[in-house]
Protein backbone atom coordinates (compact mmCIF):
# COMPACT_ATOMS: atom_id res chain seq x y z
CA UNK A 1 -5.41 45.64 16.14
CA UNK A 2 -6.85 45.71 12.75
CA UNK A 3 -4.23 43.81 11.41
CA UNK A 4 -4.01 40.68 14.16
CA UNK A 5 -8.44 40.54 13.01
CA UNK A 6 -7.45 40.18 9.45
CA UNK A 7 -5.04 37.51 9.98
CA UNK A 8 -7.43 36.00 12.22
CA UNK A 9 -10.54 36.00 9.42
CA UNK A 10 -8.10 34.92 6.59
CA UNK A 11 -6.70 31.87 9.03
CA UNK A 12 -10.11 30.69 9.88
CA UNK A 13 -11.54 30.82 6.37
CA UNK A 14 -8.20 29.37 4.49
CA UNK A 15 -8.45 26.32 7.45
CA UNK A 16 -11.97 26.24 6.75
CA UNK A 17 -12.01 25.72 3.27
CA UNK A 18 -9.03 23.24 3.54
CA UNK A 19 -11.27 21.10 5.80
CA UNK A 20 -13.87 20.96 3.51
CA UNK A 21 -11.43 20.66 0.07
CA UNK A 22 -11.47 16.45 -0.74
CA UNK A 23 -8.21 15.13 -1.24
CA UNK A 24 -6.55 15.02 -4.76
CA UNK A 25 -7.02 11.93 -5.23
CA UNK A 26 -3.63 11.08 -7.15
CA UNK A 27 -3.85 7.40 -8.65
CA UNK A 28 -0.36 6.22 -10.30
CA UNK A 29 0.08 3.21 -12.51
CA UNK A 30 3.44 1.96 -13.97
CA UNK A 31 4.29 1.15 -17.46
CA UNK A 32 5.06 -2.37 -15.88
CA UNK A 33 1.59 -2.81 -13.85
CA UNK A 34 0.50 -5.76 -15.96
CA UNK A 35 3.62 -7.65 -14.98
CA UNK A 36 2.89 -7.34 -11.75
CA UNK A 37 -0.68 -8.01 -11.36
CA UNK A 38 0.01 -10.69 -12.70
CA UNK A 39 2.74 -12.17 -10.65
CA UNK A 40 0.85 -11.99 -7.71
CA UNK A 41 -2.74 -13.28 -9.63
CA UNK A 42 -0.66 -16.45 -10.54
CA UNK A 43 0.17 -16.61 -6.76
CA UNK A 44 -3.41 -16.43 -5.99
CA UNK A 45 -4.36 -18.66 -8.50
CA UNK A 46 -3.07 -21.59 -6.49
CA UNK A 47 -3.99 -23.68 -3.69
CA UNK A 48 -0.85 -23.16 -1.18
CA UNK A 49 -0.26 -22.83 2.92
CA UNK A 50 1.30 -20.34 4.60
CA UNK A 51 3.14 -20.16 7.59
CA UNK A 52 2.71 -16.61 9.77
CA UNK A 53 5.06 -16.86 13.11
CA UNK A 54 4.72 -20.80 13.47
CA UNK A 55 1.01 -21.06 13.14
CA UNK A 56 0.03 -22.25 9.40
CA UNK A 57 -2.82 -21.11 7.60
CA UNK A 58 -4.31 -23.23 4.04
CA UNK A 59 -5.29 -20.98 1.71
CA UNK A 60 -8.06 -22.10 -1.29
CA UNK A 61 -6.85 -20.55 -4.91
CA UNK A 62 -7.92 -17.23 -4.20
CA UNK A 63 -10.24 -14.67 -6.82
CA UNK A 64 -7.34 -12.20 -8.96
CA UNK A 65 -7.29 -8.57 -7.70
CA UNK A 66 -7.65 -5.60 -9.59
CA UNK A 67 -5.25 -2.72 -9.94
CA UNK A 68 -6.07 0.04 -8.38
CA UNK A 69 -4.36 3.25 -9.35
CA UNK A 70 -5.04 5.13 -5.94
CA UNK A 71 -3.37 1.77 -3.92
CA UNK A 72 -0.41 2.27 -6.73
CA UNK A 73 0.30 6.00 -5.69
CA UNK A 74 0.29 4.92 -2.07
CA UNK A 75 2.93 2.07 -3.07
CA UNK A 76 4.54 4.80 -4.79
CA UNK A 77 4.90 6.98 -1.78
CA UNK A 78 5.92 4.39 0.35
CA UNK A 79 8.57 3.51 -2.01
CA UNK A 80 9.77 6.43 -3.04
CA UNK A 81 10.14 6.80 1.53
CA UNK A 82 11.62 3.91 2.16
CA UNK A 83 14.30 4.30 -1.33
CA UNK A 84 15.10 7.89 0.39
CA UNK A 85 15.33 7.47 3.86
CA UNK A 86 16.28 3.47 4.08
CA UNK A 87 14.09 2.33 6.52
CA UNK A 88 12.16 -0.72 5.23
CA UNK A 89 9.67 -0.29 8.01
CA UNK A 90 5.72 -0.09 7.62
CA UNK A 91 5.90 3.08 9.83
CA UNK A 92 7.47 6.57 8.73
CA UNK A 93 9.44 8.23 11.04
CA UNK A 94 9.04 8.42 14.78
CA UNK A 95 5.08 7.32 14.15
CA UNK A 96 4.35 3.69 15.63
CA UNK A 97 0.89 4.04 13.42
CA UNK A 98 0.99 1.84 9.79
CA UNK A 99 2.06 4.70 7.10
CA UNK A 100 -0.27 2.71 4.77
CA UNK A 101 -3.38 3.28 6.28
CA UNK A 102 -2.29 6.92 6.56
CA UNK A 103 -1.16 7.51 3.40
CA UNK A 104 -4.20 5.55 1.84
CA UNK A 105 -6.64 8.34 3.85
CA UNK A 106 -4.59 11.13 2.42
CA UNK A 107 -5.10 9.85 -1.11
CA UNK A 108 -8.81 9.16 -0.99
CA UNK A 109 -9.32 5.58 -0.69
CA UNK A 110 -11.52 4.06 1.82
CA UNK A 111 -10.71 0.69 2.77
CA UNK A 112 -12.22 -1.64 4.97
CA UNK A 113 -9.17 -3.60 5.35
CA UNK A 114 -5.18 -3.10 4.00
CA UNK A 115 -2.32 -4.67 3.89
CA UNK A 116 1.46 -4.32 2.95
CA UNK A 117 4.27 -5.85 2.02
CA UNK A 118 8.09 -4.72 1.57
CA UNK A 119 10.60 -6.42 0.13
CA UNK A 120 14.43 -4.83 -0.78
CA UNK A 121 16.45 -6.48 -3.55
CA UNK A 122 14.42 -8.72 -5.60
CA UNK A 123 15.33 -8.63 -9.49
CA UNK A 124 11.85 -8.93 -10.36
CA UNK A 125 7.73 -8.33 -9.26
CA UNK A 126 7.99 -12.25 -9.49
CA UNK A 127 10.93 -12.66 -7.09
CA UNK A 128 9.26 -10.28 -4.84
CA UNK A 129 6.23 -12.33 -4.55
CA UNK A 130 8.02 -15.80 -4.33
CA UNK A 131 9.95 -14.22 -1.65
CA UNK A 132 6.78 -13.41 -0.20
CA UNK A 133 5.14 -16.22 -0.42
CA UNK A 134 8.35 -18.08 1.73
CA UNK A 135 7.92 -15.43 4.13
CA UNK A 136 7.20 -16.75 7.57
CA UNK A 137 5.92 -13.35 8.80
CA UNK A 138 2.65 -12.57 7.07
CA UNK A 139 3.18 -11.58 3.58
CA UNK A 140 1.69 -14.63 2.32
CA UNK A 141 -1.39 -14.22 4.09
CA UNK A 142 -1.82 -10.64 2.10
CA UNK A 143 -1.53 -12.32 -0.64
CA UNK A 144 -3.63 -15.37 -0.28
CA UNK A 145 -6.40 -13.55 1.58
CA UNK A 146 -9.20 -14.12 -0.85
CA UNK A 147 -11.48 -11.35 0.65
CA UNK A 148 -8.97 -8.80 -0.92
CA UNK A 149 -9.81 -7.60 -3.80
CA UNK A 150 -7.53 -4.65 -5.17
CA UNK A 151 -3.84 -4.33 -5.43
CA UNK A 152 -0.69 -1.69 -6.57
CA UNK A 153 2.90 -2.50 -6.48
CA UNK A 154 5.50 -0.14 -7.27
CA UNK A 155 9.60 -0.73 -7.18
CA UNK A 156 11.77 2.34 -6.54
CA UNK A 157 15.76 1.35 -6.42
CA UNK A 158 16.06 -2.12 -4.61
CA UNK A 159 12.61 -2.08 -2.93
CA UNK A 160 9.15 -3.37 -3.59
CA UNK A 161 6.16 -2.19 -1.90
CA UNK A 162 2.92 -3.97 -2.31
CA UNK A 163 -0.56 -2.62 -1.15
CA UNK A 164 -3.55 -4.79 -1.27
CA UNK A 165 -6.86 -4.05 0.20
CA UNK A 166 -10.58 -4.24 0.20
CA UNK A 167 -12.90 -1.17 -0.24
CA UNK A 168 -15.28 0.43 1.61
């Protein structure tokens, strides 16, 4: 009996002090950041419409974001998923929640709005975006949405992962 009391106390204290322990807060930023904050501030620096499902949206040149090491070790994750697993899908697993917004909470940032876009095969951060910017899904809205503010983009293999977001 003594025994199942310990292993009570030491479970409730270890899960105690791992609800109050903050989260590591893990930022990652590539040798190559530069070259791709940029590709995507040139995309932002001009006027341009974009077309999400049919419905088309103009955008105004929009302010350049910032990098933001935490948003590139989310991109990182995600990358490093989708490069082992090959799904190029903005949810993990069986989950129908976005892994971005969970993987941003694990890591410490508070947003008050994310966004994310994939891409698989482009040669370069600047195909990636152009590719983005002729999507007819969405990503060009991400990208154009001048209330966004901070950005990181990661490649892992053939796939791109962009993370953009405004803080809390």
């Amino acid at each position: 009996m003594a025994d199942w009391g310990m292993r009570w106390f030491l479970t409730t204290v270890l899960t105690l002090l791992a609800a109050c322990t903050p989260s590591l807060r893990v930022e990652y930023t590539p040798i190559d950041f530069q070259t791709a904050l940029a590709a995507v501030n040139q995309a932002r620096a001009i006027a341009r419409t974009c077309t999400n499902q049919g419905a088309s949206t103009p955008y105004n040149a929009a302010p350049i974001l910032h990098w933001n090491g935490l948003l590139g070790e989310v991109a990182r994750q995600r990358a490093e998923y989708i490069q082992q697993t090959g799904q190029l899908s903005h949810q993990e697993g069986s989950s129908t929640s976005f892994a971005v917004a969970a993987r941003s909470q694990q890591n410490g940032y508070s947003y008050l709005e994310i966004r994310e876009n994939l891409a698989q095969g482009a040669n370069s951060a600047e195909d990636a975006v152009s590719a983005w910017l002729s999507s007819s899904t969405g990503h060009c809205d991400a990208i154009m949405a001048p209330h966004l503010t901070e950005m990181g983009l990661v490649k892992r293999g053939v796939y791109w992962v962009l993370v953009i977001a405004k803080p809390r």
